[in-house]
Protein backbone atom coordinates (compact mmCIF):
# COMPACT_ATOMS: atom_id res chain seq x y z
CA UNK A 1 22.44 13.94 -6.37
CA UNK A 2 19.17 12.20 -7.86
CA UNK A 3 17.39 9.82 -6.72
CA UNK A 4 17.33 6.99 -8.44
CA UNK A 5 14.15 4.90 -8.80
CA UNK A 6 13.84 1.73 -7.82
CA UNK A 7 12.31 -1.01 -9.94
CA UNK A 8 9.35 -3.22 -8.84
CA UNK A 9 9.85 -6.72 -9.32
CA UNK A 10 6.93 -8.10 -7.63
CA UNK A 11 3.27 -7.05 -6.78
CA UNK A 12 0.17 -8.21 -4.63
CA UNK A 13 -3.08 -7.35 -4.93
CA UNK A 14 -4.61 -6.57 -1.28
CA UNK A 15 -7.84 -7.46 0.59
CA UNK A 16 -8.02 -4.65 3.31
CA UNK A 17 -8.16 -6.24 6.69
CA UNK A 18 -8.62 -4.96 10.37
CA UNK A 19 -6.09 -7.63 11.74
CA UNK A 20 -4.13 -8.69 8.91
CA UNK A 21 -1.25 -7.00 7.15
CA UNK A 22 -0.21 -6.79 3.34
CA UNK A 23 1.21 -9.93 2.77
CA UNK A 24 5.18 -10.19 1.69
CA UNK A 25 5.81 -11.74 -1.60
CA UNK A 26 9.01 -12.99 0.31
CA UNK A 27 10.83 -12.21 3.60
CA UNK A 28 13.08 -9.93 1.75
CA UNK A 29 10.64 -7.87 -0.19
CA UNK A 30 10.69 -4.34 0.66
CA UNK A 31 6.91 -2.17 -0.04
CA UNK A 32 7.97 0.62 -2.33
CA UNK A 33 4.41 1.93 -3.41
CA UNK A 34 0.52 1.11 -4.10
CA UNK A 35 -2.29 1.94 -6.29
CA UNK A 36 -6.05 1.50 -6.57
CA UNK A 37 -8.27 0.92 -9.72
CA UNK A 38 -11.58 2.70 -7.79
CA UNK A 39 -10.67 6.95 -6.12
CA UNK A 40 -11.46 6.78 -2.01
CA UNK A 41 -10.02 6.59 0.83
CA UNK A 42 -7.62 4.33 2.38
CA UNK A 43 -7.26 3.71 5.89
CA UNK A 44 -3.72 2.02 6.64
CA UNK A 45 -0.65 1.18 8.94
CA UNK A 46 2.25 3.06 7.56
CA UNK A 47 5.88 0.91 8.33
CA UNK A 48 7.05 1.18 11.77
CA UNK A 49 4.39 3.49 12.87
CA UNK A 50 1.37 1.88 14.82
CA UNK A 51 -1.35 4.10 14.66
CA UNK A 52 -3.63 4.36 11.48
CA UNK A 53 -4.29 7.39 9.00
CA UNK A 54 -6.54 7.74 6.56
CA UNK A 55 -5.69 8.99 2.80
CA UNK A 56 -7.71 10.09 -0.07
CA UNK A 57 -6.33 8.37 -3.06
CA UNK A 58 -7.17 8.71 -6.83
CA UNK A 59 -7.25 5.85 -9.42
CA UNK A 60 -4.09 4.85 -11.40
CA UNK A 61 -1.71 7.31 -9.17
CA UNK A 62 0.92 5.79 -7.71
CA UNK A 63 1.93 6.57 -4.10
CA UNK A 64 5.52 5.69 -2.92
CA UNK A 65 4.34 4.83 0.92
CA UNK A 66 5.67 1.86 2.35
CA UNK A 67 2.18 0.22 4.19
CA UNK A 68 2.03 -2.40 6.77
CA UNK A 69 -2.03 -2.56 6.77
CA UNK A 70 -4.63 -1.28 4.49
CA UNK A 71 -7.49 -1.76 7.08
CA UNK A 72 -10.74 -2.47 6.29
CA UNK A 73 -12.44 0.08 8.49
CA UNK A 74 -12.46 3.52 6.81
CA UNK A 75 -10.98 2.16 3.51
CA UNK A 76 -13.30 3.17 0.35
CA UNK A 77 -10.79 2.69 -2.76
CA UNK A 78 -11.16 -0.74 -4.24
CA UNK A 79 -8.44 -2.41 -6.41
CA UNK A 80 -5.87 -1.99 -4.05
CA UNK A 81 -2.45 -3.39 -5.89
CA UNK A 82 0.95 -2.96 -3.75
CA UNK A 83 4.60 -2.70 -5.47
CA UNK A 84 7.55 -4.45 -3.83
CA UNK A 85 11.05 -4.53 -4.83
């Protein structure tokens, strides 16, 4: 069986922050994926896991990773845009 995508409806564009995670457009929005305009790295919270991870990311890709925090330490990619359905 495919798998069938799953359109985004909504998006947010996200200031990496040490304390603060990626803000819900709504309490029923689910993170499906992110992008950045600038290549780097991103340091971040995946979903349900607690510890952080860093990732080297190039511009205009789009990486299906559900995030909880993009954190400020460690992150170099700028134009950070997350997809939620």
């Amino acid at each position: 069986m495919l798998n069938t995508p799953v359109p985004m409806s909504q998006a947010v564009v996200v200031t990496p922050s040490d304390t603060t995670d990626v803000p819900l457009p709504n309490d029923r929005s689910v993170m499906r994926g992110f992008q950045v305009n600038v290549a780097g790295n991103v340091s971040v919270n995946m979903e349900g896991v607690g510890t952080s991870i860093v990732l080297a990311v190039l511009a205009g890709t789009y990486y299906p990773y559900s995030i909880a925090r993009f954190r400020a330490t460690g992150t170099t990619a700028t134009g950070i845009t997350a997809f939620f359905s």
